[in-house]
C-alpha atoms as a PDB file:
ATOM      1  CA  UNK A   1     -55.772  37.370  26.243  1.00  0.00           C
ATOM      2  CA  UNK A   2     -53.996  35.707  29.694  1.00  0.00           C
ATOM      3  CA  UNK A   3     -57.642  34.504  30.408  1.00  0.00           C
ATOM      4  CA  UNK A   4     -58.081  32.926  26.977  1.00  0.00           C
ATOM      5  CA  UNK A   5     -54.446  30.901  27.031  1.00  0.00           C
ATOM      6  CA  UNK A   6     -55.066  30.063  30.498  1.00  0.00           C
ATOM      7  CA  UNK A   7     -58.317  28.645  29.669  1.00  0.00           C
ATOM      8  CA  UNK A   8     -57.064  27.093  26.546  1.00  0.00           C
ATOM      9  CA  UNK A   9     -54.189  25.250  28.341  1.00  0.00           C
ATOM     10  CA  UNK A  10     -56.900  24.373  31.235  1.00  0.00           C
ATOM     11  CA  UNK A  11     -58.902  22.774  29.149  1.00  0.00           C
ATOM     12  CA  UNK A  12     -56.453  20.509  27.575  1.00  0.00           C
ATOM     13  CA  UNK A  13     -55.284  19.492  31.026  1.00  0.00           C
ATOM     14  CA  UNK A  14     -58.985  18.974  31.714  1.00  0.00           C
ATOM     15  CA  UNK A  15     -59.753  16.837  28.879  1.00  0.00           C
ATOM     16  CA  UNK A  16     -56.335  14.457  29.224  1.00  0.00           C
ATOM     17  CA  UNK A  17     -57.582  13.837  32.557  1.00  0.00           C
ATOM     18  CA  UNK A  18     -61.231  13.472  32.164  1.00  0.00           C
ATOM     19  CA  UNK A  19     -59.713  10.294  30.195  1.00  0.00           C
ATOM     20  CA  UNK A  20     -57.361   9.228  32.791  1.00  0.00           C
ATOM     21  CA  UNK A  21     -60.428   9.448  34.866  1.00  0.00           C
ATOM     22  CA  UNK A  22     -62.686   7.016  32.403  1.00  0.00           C
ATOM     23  CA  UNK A  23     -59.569   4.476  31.580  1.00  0.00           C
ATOM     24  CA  UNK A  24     -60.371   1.148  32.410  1.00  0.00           C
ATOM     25  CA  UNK A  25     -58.537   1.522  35.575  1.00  0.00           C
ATOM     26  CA  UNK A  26     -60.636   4.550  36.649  1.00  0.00           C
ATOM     27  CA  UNK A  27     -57.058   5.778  38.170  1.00  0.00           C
ATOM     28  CA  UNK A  28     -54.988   9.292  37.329  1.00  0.00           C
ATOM     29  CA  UNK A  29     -51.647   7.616  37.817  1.00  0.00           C
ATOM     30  CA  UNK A  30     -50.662   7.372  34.458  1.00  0.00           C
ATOM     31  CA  UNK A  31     -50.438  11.494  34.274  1.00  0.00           C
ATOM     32  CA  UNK A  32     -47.247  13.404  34.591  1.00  0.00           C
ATOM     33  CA  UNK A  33     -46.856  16.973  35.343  1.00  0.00           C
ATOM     34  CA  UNK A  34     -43.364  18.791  34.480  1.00  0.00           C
ATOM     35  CA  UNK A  35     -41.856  21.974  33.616  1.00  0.00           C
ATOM     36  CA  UNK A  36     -38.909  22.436  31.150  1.00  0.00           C
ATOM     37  CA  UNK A  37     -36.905  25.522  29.798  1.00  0.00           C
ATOM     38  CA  UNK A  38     -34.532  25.655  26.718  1.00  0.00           C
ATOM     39  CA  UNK A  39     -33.094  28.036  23.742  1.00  0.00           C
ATOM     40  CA  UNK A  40     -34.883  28.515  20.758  1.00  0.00           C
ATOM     41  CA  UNK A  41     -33.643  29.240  17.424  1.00  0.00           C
ATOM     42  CA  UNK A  42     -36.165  30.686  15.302  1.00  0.00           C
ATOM     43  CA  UNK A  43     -35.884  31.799  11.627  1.00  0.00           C
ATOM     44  CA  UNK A  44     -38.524  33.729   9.426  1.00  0.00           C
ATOM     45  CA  UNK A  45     -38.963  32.226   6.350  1.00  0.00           C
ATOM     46  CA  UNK A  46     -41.205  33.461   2.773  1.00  0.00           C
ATOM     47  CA  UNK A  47     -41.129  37.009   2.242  1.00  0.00           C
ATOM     48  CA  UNK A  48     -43.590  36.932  -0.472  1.00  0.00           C
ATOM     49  CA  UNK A  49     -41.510  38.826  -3.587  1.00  0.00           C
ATOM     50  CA  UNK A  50     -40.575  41.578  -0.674  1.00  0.00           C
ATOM     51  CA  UNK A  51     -37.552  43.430   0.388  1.00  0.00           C
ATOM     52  CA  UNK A  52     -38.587  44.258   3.400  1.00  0.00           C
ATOM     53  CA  UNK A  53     -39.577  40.916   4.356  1.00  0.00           C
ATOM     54  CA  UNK A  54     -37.077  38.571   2.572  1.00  0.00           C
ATOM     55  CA  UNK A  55     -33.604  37.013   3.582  1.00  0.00           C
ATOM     56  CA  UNK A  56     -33.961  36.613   7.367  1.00  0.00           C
ATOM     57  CA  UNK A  57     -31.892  34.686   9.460  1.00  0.00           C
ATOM     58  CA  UNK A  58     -31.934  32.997  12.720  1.00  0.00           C
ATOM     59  CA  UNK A  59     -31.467  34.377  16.362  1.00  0.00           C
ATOM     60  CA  UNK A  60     -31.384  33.019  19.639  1.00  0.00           C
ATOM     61  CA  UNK A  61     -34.595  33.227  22.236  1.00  0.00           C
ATOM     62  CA  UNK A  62     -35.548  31.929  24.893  1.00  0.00           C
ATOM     63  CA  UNK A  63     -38.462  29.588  25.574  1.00  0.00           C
ATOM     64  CA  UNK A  64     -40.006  27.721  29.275  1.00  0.00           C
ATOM     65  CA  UNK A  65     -43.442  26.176  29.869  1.00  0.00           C
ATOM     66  CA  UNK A  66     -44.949  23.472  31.648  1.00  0.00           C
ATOM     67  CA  UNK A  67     -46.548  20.283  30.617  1.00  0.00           C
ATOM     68  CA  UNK A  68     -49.003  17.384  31.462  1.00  0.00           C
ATOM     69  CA  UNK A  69     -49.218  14.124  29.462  1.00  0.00           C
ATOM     70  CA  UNK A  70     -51.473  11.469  30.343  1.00  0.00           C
ATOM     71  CA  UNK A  71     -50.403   7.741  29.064  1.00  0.00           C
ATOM     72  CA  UNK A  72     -52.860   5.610  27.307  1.00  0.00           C
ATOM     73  CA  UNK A  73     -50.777   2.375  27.043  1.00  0.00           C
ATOM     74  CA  UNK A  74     -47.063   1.546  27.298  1.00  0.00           C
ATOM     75  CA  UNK A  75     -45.804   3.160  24.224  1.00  0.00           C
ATOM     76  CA  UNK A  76     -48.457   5.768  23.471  1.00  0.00           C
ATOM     77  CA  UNK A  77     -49.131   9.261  25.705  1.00  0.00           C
ATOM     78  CA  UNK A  78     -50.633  12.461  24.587  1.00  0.00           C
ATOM     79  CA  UNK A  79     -49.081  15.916  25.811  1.00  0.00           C
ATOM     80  CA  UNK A  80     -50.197  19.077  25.908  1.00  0.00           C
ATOM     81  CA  UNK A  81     -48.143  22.503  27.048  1.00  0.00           C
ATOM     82  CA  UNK A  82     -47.984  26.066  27.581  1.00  0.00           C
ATOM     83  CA  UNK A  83     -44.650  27.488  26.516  1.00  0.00           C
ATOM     84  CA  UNK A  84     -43.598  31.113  26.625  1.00  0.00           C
ATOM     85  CA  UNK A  85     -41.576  31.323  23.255  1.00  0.00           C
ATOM     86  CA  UNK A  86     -39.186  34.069  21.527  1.00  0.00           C
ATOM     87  CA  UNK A  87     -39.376  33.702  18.069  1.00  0.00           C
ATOM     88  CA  UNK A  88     -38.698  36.095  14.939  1.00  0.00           C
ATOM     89  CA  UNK A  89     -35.568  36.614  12.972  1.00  0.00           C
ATOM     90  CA  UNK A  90     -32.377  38.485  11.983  1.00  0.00           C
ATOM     91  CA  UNK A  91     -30.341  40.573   9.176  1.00  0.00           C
ATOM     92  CA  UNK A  92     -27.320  41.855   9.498  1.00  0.00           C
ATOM     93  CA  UNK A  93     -26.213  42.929   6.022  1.00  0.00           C
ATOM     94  CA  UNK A  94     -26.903  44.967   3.095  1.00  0.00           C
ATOM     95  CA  UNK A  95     -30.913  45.182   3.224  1.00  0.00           C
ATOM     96  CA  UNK A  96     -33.742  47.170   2.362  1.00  0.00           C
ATOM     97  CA  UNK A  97     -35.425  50.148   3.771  1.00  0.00           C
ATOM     98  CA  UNK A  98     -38.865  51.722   3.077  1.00  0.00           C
ATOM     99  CA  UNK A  99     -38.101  54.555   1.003  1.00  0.00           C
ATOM    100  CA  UNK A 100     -40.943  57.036   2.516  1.00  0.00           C
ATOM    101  CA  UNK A 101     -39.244  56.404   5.637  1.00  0.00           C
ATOM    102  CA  UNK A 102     -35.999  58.019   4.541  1.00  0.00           C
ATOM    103  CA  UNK A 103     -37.388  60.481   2.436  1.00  0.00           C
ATOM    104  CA  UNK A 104     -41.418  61.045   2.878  1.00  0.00           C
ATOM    105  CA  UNK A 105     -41.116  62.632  -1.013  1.00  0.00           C
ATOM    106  CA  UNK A 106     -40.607  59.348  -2.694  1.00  0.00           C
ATOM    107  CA  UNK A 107     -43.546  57.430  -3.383  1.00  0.00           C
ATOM    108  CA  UNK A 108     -44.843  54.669  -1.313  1.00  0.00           C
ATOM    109  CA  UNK A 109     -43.573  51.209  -2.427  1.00  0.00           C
ATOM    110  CA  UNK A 110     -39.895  52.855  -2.801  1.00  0.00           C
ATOM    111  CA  UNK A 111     -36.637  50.724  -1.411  1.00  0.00           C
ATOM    112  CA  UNK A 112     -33.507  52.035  -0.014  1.00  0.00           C
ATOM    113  CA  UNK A 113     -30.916  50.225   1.275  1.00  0.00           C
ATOM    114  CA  UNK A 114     -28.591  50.825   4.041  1.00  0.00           C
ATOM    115  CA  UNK A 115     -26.012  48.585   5.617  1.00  0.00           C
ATOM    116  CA  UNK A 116     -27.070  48.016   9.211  1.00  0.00           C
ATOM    117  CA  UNK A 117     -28.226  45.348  12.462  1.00  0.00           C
ATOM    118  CA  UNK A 118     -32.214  44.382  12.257  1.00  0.00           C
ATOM    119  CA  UNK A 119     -33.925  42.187  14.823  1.00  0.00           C
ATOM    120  CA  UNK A 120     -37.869  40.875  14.426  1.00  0.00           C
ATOM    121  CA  UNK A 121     -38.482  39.962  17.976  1.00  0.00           C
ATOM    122  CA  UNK A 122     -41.997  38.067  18.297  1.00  0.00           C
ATOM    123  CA  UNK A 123     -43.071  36.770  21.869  1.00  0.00           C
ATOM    124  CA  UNK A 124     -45.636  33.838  21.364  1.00  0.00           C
ATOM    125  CA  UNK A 125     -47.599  32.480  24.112  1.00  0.00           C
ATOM    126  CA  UNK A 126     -48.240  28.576  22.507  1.00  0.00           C
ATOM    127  CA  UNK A 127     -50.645  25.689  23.189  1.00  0.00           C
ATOM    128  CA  UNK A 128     -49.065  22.303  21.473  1.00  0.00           C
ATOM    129  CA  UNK A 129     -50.983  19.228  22.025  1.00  0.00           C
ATOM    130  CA  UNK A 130     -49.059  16.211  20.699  1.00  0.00           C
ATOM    131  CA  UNK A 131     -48.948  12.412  19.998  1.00  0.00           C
ATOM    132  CA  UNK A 132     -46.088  11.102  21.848  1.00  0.00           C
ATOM    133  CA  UNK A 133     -44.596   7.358  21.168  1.00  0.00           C
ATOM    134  CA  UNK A 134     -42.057   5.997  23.729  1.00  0.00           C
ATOM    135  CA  UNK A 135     -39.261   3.540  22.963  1.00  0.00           C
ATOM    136  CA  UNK A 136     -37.883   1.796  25.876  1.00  0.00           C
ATOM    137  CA  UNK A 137     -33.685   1.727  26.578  1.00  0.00           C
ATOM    138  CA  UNK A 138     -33.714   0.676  29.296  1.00  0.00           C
ATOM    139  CA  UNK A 139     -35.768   0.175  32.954  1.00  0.00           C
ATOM    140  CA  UNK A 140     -34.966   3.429  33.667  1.00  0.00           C
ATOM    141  CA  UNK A 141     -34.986   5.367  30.133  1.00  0.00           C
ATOM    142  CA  UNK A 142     -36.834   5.757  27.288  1.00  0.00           C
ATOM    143  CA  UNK A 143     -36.494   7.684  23.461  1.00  0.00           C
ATOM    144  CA  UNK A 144     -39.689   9.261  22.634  1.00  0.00           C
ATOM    145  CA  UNK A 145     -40.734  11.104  19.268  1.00  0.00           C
ATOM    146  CA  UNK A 146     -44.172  13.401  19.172  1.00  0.00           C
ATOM    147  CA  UNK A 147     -46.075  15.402  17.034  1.00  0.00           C
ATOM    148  CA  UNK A 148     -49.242  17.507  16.656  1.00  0.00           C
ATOM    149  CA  UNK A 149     -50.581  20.909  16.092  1.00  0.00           C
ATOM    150  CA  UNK A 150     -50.327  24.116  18.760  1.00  0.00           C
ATOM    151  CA  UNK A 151     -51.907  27.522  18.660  1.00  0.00           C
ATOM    152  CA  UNK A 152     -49.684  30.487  19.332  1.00  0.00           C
ATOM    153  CA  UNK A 153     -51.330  33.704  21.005  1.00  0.00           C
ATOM    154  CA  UNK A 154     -48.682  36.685  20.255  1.00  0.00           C
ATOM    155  CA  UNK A 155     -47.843  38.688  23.178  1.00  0.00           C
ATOM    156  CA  UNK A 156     -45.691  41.621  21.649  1.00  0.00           C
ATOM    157  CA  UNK A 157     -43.405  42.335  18.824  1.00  0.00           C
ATOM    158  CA  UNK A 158     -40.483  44.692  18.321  1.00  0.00           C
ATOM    159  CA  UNK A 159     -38.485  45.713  15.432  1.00  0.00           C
ATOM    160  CA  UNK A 160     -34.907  46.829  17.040  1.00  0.00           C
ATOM    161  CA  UNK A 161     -32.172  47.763  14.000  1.00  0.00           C
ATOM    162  CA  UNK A 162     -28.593  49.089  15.192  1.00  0.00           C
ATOM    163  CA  UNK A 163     -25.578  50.681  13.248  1.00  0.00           C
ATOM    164  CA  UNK A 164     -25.227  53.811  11.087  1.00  0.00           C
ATOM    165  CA  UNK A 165     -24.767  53.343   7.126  1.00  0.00           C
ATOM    166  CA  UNK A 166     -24.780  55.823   3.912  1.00  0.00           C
ATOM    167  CA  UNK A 167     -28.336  54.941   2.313  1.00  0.00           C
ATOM    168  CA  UNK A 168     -28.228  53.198  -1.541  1.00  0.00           C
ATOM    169  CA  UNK A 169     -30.830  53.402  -3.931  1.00  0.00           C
ATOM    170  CA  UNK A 170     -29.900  49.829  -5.478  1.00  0.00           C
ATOM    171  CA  UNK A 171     -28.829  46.406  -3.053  1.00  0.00           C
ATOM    172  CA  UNK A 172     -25.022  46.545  -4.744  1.00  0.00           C
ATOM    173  CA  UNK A 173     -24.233  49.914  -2.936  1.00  0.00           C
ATOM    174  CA  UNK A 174     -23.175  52.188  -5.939  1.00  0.00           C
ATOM    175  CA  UNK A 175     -26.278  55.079  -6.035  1.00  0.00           C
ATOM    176  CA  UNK A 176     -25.531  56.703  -2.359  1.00  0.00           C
ATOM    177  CA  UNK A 177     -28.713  58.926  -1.898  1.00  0.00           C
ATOM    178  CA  UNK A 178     -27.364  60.291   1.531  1.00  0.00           C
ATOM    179  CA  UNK A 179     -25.947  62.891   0.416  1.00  0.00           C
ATOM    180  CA  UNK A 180     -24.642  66.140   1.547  1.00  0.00           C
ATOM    181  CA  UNK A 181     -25.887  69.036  -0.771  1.00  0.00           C
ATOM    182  CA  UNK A 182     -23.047  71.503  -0.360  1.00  0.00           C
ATOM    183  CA  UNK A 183     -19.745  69.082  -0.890  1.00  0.00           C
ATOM    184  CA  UNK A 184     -21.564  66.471  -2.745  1.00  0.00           C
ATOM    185  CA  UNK A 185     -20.238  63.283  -0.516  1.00  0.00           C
ATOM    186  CA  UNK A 186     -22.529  60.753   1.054  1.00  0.00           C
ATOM    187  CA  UNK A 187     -22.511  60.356   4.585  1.00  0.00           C
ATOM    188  CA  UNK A 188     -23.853  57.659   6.709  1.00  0.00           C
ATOM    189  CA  UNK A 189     -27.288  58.279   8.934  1.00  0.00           C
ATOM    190  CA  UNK A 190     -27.923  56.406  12.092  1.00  0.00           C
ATOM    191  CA  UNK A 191     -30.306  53.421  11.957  1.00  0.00           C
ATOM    192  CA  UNK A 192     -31.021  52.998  15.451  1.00  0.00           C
ATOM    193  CA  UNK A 193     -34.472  52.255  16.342  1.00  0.00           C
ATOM    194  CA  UNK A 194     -36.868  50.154  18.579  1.00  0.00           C
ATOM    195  CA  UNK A 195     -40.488  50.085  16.551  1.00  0.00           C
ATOM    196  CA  UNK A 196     -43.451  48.581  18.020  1.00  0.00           C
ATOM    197  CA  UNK A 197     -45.060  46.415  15.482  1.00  0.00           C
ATOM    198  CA  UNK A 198     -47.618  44.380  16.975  1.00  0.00           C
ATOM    199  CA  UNK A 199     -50.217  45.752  15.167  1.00  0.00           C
ATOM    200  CA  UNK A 200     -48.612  44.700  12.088  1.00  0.00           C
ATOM    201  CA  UNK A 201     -48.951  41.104  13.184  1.00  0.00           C
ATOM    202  CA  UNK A 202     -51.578  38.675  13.385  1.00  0.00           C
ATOM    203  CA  UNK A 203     -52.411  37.956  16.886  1.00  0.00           C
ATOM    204  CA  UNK A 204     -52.751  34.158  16.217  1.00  0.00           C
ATOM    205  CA  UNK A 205     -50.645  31.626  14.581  1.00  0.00           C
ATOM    206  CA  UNK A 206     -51.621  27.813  13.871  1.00  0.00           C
ATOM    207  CA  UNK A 207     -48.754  25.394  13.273  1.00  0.00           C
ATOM    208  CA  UNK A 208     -47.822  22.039  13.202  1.00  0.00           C
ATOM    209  CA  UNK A 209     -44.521  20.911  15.654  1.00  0.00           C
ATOM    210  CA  UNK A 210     -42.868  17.345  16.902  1.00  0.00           C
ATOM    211  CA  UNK A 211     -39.387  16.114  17.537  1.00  0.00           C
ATOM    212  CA  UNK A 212     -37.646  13.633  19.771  1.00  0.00           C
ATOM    213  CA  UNK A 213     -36.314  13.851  23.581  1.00  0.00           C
ATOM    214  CA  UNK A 214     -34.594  11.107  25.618  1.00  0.00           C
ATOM    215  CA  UNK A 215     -35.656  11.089  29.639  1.00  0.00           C
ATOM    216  CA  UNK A 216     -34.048   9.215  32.566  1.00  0.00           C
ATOM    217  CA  UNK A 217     -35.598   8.335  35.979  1.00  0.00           C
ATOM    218  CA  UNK A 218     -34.181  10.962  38.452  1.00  0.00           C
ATOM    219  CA  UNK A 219     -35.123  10.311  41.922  1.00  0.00           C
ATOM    220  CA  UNK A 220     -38.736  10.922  41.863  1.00  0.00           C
ATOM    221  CA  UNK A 221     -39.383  11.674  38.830  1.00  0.00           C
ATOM    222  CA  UNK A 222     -37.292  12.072  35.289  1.00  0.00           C
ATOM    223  CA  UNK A 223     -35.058  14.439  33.447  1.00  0.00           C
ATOM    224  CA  UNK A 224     -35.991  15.293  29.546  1.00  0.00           C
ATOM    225  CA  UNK A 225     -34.008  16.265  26.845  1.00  0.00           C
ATOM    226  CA  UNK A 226     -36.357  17.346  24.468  1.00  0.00           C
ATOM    227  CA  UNK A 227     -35.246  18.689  20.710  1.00  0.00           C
ATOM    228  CA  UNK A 228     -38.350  20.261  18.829  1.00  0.00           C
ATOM    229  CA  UNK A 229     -38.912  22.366  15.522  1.00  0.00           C
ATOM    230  CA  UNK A 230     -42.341  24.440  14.796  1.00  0.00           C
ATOM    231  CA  UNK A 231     -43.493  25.170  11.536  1.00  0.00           C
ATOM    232  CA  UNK A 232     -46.346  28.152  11.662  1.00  0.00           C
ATOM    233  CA  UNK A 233     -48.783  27.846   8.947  1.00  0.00           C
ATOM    234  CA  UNK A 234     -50.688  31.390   9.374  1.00  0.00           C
ATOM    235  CA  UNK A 235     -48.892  34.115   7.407  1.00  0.00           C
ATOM    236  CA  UNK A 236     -47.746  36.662  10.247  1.00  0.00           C
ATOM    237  CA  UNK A 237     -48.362  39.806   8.565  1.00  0.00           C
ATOM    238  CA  UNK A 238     -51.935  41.582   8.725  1.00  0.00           C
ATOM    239  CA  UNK A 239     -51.064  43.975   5.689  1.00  0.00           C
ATOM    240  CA  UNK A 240     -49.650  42.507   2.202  1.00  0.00           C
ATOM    241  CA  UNK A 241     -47.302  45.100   1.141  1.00  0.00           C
ATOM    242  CA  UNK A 242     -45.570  44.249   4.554  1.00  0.00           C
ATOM    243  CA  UNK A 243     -44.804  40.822   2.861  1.00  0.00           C
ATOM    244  CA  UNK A 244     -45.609  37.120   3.440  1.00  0.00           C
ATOM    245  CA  UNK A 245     -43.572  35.127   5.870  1.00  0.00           C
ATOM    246  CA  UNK A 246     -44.180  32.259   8.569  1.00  0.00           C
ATOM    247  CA  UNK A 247     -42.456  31.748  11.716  1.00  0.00           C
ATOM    248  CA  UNK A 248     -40.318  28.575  12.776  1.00  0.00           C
ATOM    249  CA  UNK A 249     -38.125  27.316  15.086  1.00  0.00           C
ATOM    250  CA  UNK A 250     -35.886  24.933  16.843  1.00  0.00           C
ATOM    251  CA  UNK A 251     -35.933  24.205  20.569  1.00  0.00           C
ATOM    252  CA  UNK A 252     -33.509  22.434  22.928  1.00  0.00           C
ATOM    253  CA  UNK A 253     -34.785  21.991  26.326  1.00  0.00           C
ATOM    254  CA  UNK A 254     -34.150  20.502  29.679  1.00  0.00           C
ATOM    255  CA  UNK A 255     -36.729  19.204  32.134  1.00  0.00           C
ATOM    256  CA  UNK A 256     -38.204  17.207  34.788  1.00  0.00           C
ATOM    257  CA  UNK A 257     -41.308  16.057  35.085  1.00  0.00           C
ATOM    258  CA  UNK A 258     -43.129  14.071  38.503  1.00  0.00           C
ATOM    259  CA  UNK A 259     -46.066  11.616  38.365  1.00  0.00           C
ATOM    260  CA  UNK A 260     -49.592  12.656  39.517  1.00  0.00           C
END
């Protein structure tokens, strides 16, 4: 997998040179190499009719890469990176369980639900390659916007859920079936859990991402503010009756990049 994304991201380097190489100026000194590093805010959305898979939120995770761009004219560059990202999502409320989970005598496609702290935690290496138009402020700044499509390789993915709760048969909370036999009360059961799921997950997801950034000449090179959202458009889940959702996110990143 490393050898694939580094070959991946090599060969977009390779061919955004091989142009700056056959430019009409035969010269490399429109490229730019950089690195950058930000928080991401990622959110699953779908769920595909279930439970299990439905009402996610977003958390916080980090991202960093590095990038190349190569400018074509004085407005126009393409960009391509390689960005570590943490994506995935977040529930902390009322929310469903898998019944043969609880209790392997129910039959599968059974929900409880249970009151407790759920984390999808999905590590994507990602390959964006993007338009990017520049709009001069100044002789020493510029507002750029970008878009394009990227290809995320997933590296791992957890399921952590925290917190102890009295297990419902229905969402409102009124059926406890946690129950102690001999006094008849329910009783809460811990939740606490780190699953591995990766092999729930599809190891690649295609997507579509852009946004804006502002950069200003810093010494010898310049600083970029960069503000980005991802949109994935492969459904993450391998197995249907895990649901149907797609990953996105927000970035906010700082960076610098140098001239070649």
């Amino acid at each position: 997998m490393k050898k694939i994304i580094v070959t991946l991201f090599t060969l977009s380097c390779s061919i955004i040179m091989a142009m700056a190489q056959s430019s009409s100026d035969n010269s490399l000194s429109n490229l730019k190499i950089g690195a950058f590093v930000g928080l991401n805010m990622p959110k699953l959305t779908g769920g595909g009719g279930n439970p299990l898979s439905e009402n996610w939120s977003s958390r916080e995770g980090g991202a960093f890469g590095v990038t190349v761009s190569w400018s074509t004219g004085p407005h126009f560059a393409w960009r391509a990176d390689l960005l570590y990202s943490s994506e995935g999502g977040q529930r902390n409320k009322m929310q469903a369980i898998d019944g043969p989970s609880f209790n392997p005598q129910v039959p599968a496609g059974t929900y409880f639900y249970a009151n407790f702290k759920n984390q999808s935690i999905l590590n994507y290496l990602e390959v964006p390659v993007m338009g990017k138009y520049s709009f001069p402020l100044s002789k020493s700044s510029y507002f750029y916007v970008d878009f394009g499509p990227y290809i995320g390789f997933l590296l791992n993915a957890n399921q952590k859920t925290r917190g102890s709760s009295i297990v419902y048969a229905d969402p409102e909370g009124t059926q406890a079936v946690s129950v102690n036999p001999q006094t008849g009360q329910p009783f809460p059961v811990s939740l606490d859990a780190d699953t591995d799921i990766k092999d729930k997950i599809h190891t690649i997801n295609l997507g579509l991402t852009g946004g804006i950034g502002l950069t200003q000449k810093v010494g010898f090179g310049e600083l970029v503010l960069d503000l980005r959202g991802a949109y994935g458009l492969t459904n993450i889940q391998k197995y249907p009756e895990d649901g149907s959702n797609h990953i996105g996110n927000l970035l906010v990143s700082v960076g610098y990049s140098v001239p070649f």
